[in-house]
C-alpha atoms as a PDB file:
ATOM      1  CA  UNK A   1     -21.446 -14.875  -9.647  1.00  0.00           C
ATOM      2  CA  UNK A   2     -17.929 -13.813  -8.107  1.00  0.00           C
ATOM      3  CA  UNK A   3     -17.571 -10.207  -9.012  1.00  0.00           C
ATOM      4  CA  UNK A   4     -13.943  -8.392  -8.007  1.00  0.00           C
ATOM      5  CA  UNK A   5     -14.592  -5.018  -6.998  1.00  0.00           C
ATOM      6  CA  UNK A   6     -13.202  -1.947  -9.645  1.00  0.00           C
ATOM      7  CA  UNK A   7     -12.011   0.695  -7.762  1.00  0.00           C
ATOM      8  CA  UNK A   8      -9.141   1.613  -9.474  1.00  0.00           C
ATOM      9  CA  UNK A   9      -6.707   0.124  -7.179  1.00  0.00           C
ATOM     10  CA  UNK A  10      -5.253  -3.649  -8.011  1.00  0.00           C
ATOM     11  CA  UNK A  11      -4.276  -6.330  -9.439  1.00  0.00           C
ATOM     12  CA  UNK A  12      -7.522  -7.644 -10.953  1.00  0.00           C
ATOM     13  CA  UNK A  13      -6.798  -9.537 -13.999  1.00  0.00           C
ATOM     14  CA  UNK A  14      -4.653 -11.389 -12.003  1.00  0.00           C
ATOM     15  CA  UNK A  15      -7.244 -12.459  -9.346  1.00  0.00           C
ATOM     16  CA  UNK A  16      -9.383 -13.162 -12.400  1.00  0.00           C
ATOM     17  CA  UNK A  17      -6.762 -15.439 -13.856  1.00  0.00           C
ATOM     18  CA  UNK A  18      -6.313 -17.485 -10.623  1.00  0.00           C
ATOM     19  CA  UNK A  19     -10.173 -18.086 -10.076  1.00  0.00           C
ATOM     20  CA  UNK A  20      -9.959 -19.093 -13.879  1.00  0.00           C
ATOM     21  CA  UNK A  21      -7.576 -21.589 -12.760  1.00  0.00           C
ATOM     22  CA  UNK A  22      -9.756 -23.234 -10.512  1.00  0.00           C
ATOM     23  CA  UNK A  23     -12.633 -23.274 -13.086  1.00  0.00           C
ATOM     24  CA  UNK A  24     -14.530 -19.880 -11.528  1.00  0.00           C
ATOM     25  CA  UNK A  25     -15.324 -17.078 -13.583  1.00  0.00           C
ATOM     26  CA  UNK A  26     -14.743 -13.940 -11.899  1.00  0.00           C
ATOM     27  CA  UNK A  27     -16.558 -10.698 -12.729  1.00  0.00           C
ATOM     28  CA  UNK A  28     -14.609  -7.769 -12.835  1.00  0.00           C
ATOM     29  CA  UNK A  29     -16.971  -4.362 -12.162  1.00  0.00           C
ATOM     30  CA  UNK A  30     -17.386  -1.283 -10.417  1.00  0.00           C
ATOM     31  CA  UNK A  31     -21.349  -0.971 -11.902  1.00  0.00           C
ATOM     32  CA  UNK A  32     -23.968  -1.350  -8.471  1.00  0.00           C
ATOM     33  CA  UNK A  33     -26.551  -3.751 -10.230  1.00  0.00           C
ATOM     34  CA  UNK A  34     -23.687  -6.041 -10.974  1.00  0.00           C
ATOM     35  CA  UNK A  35     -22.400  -5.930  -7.411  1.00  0.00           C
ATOM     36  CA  UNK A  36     -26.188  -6.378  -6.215  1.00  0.00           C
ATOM     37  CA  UNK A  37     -26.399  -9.422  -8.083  1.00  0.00           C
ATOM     38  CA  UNK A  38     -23.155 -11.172  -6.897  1.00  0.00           C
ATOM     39  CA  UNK A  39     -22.810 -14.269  -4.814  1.00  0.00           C
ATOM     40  CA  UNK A  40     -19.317 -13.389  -3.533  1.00  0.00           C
ATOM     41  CA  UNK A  41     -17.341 -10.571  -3.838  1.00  0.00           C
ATOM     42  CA  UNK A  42     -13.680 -10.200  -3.576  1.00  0.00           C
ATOM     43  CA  UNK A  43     -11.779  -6.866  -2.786  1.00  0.00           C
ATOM     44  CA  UNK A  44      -8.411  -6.201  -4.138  1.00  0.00           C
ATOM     45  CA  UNK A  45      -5.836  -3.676  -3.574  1.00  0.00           C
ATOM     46  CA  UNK A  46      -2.371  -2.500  -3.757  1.00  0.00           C
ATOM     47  CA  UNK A  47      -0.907   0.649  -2.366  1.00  0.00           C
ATOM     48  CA  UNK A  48      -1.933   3.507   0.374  1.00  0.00           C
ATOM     49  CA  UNK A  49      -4.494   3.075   2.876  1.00  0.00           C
ATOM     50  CA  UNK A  50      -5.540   6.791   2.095  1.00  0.00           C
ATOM     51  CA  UNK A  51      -5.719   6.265  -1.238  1.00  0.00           C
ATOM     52  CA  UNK A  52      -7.711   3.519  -1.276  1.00  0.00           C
ATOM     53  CA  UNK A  53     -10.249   4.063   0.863  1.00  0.00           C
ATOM     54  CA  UNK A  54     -10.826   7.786  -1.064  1.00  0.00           C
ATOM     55  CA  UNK A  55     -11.194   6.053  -4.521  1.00  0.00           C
ATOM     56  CA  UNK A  56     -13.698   3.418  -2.606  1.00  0.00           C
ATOM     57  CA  UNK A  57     -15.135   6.417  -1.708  1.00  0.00           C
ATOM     58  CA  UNK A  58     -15.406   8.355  -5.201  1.00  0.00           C
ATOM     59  CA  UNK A  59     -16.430   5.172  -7.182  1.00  0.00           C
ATOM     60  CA  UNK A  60     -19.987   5.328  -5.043  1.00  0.00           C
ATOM     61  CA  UNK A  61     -20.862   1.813  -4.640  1.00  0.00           C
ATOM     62  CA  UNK A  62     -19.988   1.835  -0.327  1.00  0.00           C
ATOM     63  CA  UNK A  63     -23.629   1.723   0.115  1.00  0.00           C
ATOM     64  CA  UNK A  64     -24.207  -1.441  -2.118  1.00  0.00           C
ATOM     65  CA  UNK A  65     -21.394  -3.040  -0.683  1.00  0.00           C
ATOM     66  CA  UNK A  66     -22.816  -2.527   3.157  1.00  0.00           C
ATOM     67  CA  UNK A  67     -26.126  -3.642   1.921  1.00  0.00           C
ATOM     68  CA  UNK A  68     -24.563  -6.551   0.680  1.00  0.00           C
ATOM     69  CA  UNK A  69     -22.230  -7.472   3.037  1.00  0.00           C
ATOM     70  CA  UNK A  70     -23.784  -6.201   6.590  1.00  0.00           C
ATOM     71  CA  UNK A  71     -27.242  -6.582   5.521  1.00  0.00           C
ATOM     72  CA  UNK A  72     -26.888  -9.915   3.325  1.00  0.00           C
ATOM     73  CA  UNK A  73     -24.607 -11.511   4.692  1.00  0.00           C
ATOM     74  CA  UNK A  74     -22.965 -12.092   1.015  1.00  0.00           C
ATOM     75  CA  UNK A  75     -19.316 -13.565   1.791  1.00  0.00           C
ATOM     76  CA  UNK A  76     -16.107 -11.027   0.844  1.00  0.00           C
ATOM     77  CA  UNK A  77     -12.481 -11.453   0.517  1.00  0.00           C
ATOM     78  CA  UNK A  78     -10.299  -8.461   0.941  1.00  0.00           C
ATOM     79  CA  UNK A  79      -6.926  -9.210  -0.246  1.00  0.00           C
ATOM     80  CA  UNK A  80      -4.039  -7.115   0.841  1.00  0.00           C
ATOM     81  CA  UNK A  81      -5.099  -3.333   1.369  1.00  0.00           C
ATOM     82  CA  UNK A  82      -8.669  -4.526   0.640  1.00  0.00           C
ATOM     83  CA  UNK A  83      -8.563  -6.422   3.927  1.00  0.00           C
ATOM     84  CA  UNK A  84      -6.956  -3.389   6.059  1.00  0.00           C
ATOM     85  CA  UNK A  85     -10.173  -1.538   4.422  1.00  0.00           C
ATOM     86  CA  UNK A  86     -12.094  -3.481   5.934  1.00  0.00           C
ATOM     87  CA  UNK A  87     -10.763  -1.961   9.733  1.00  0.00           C
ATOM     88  CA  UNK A  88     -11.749   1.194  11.391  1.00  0.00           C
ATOM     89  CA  UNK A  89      -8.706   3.767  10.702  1.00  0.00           C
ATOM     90  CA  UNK A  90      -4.983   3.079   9.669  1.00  0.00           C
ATOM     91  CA  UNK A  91      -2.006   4.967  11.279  1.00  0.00           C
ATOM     92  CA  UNK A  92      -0.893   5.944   7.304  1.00  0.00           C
ATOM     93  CA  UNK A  93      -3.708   8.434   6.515  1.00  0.00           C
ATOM     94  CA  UNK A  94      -6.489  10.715   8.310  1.00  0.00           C
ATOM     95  CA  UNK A  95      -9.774   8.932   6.382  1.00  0.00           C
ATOM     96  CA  UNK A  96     -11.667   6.598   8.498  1.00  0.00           C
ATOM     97  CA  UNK A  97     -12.159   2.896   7.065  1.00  0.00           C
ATOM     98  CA  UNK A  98     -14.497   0.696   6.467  1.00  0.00           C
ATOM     99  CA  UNK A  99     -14.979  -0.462  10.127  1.00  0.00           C
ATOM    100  CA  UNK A 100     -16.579  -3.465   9.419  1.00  0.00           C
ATOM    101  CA  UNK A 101     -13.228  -5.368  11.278  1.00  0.00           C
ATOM    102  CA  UNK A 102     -13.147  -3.757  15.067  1.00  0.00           C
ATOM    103  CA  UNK A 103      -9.129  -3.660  14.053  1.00  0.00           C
ATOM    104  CA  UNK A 104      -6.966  -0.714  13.000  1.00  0.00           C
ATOM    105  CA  UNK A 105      -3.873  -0.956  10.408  1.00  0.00           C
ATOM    106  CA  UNK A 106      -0.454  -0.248  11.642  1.00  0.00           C
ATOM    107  CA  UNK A 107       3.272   0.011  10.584  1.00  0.00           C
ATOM    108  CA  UNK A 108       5.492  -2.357  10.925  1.00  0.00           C
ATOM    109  CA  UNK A 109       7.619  -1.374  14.212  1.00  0.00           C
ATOM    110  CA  UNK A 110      11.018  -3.345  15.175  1.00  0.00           C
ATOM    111  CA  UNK A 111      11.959  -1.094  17.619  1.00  0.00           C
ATOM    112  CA  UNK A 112      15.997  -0.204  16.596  1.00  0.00           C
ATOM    113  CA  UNK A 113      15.710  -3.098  14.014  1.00  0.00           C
ATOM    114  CA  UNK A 114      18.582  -5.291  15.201  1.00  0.00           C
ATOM    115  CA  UNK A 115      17.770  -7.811  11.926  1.00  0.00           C
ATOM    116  CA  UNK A 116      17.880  -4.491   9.985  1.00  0.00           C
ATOM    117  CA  UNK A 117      14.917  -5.370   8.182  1.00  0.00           C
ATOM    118  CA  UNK A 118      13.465  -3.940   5.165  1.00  0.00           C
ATOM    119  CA  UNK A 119       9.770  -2.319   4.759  1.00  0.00           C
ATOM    120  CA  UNK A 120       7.802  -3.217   3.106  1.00  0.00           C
ATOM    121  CA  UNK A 121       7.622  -6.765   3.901  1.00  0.00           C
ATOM    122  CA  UNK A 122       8.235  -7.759   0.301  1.00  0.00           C
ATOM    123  CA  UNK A 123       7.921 -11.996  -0.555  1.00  0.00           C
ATOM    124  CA  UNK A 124       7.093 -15.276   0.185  1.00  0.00           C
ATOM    125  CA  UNK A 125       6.259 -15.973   4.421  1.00  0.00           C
ATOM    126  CA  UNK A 126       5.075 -18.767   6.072  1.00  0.00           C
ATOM    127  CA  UNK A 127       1.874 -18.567   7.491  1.00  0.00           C
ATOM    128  CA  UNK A 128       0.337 -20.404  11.163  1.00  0.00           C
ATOM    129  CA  UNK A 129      -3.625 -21.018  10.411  1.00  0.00           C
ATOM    130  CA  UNK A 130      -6.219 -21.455  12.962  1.00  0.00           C
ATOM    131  CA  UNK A 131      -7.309 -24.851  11.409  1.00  0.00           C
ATOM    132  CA  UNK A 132     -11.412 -24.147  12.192  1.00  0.00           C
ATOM    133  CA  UNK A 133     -11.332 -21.454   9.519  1.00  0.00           C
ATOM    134  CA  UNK A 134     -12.912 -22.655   6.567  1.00  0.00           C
ATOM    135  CA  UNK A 135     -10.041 -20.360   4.322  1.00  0.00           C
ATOM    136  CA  UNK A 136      -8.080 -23.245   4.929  1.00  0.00           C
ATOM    137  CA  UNK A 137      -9.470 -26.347   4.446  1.00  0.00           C
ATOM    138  CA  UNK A 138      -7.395 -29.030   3.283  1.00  0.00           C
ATOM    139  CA  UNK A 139      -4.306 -26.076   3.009  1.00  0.00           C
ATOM    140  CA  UNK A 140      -0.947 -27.655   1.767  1.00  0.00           C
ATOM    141  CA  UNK A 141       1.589 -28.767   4.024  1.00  0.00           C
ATOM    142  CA  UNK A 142       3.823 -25.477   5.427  1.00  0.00           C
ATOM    143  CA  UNK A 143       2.076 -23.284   3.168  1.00  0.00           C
ATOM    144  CA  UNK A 144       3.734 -20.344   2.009  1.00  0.00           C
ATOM    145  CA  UNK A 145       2.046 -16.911   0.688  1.00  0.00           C
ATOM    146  CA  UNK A 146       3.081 -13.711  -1.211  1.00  0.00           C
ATOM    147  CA  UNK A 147       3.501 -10.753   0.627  1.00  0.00           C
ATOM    148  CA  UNK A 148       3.990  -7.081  -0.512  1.00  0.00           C
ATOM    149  CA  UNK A 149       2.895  -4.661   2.450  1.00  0.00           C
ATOM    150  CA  UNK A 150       4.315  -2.092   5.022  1.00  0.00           C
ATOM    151  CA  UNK A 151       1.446  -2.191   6.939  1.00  0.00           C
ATOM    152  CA  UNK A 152      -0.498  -5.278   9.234  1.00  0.00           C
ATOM    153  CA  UNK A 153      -3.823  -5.797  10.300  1.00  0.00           C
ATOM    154  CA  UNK A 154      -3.548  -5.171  14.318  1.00  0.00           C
ATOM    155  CA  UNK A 155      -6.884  -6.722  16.756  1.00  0.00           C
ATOM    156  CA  UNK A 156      -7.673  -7.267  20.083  1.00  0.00           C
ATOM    157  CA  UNK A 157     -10.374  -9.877  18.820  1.00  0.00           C
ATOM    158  CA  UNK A 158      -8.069 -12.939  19.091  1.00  0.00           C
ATOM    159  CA  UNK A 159     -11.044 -15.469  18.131  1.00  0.00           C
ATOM    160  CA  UNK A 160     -11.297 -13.325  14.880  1.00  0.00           C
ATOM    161  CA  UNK A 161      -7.086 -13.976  13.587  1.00  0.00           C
ATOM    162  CA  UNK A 162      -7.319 -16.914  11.615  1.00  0.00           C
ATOM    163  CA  UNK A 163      -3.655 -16.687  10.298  1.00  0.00           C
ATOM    164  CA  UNK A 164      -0.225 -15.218  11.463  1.00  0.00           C
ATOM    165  CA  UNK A 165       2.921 -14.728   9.870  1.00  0.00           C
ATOM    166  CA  UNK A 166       6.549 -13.495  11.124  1.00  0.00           C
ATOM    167  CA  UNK A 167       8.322 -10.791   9.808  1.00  0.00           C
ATOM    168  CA  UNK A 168      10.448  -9.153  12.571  1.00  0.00           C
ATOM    169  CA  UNK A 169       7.883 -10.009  14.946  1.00  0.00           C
ATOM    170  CA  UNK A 170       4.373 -12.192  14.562  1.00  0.00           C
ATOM    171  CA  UNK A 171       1.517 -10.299  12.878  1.00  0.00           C
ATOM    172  CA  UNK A 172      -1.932 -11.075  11.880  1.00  0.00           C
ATOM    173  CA  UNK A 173      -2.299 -12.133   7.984  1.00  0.00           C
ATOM    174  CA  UNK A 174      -5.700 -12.710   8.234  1.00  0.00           C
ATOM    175  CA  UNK A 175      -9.216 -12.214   9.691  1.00  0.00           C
ATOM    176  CA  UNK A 176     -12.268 -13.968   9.761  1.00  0.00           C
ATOM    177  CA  UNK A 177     -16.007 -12.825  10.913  1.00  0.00           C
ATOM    178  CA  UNK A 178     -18.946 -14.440  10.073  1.00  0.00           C
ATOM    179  CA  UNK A 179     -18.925 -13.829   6.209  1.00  0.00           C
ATOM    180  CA  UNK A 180     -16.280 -11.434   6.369  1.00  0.00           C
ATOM    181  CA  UNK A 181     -12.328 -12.008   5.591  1.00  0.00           C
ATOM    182  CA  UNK A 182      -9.227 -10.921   5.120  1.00  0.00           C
ATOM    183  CA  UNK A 183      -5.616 -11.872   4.311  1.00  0.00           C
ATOM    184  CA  UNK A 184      -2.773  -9.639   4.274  1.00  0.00           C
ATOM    185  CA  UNK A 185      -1.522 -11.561   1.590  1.00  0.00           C
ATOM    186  CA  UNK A 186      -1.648 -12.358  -2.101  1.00  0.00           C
ATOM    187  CA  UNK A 187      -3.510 -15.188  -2.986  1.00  0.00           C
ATOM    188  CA  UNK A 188      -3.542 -14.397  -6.990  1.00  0.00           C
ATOM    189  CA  UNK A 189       0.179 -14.518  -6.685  1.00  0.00           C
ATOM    190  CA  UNK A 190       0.817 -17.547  -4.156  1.00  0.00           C
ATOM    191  CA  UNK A 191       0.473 -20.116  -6.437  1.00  0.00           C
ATOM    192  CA  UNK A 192      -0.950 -23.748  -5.699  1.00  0.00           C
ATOM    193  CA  UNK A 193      -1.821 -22.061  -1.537  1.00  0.00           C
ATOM    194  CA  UNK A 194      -3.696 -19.289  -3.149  1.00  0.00           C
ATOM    195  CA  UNK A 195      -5.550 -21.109  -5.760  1.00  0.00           C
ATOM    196  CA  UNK A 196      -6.470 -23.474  -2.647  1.00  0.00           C
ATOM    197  CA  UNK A 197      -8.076 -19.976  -0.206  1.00  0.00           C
ATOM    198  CA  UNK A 198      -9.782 -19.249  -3.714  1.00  0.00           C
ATOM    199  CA  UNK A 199     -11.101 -22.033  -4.071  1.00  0.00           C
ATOM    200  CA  UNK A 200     -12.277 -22.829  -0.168  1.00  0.00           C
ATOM    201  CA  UNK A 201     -13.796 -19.045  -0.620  1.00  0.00           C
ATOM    202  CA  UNK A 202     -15.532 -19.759  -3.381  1.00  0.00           C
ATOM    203  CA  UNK A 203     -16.848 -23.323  -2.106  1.00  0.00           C
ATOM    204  CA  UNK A 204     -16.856 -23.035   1.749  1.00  0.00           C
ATOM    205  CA  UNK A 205     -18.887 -19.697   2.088  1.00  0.00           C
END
């Protein structure tokens, strides 16, 4: 069972919609036992990093979700701010993350901003994968993904950046550990690329 995490933050029917595309039913619940009993579990989100992580917080499931995911080893995908969740701290709020990526979340920064780029980082980007990552088997030639973010995963664990994108200046779009990942982008709304990293998720982990 593929249950998407309800924590009052994102676009769920939309995930839900993609993985129906692909012939997956997805789950959509905040209730433990259902969590407990899931097979994957894919975390969405739109918006602050402070916000998030304080309704994660409120809606009281953390603890199933570490038992599940540091103690089971049951695969996740954090999509968007559900992936920067998934680091230590972010410079845009005070309230400590996840930690379960040894990363941070940080601003965009172009320094005087010669290009005079826009944040957020709103749109379609290309994106460089590390080909070993499973997220990307049999990925579409120059595949292209959705973003919508003012903020980027940041690392010093290079073997752990499976993708990169360019806006401004390279940044990671997405992380890999063990049974843990997360893209910086939008899957649900990347169209034949996303329903491909749905489907790899789904199959591959």
């Amino acid at each position: 069972m593929i249950v998407i995490i309800d924590y009052g933050v994102g676009n769920l029917g939309s995930i839900r919609n993609m993985l129906n595309k692909i012939g997956v039913e997805g789950v959509i619940s905040s209730e433990t036992n259902i969590i407990d009993a899931a097979s994957k579990l894919i975390l969405p989100g739109v918006g602050a990093f402070g916000y998030g992580i304080k309704k994660l917080n409120d809606s009281g499931i953390i603890k199933t979700l570490e038992k599940k995911v540091l103690g089971e080893k049951t695969p996740i995908l954090g999509i968007c701010l559900g992936a920067q969740l998934f680091t230590r701290r972010s410079e845009e709020g005070r309230i400590n993350g996840l930690g379960w990526f040894d990363a941070e979340t940080v601003k965009f920064d172009f320094g005087n901003n010669p290009q005079n780029l826009k944040i957020p980082h709103m749109g379609w980007s290309d994106v460089t994968f590390n080909p070993s990552s499973r997220l990307f088997t049999d990925m579409y030639s120059e595949p292209r993904f959705y973003f919508v973010h003012a903020y980027h995963l940041k690392t010093i664990h290079k073997q752990e950046i499976v993708a990169t994108s360019v806006y401004g200046h390279e940044f990671c779009s997405g992380m890999e550990r063990d049974n843990i990942v997360g893209v910086q982008f939008h899957p649900e709304k990347s169209h034949k690329f996303g329903m491909r990293i749905l489907k790899n998720f789904v199959e591959l982990y």
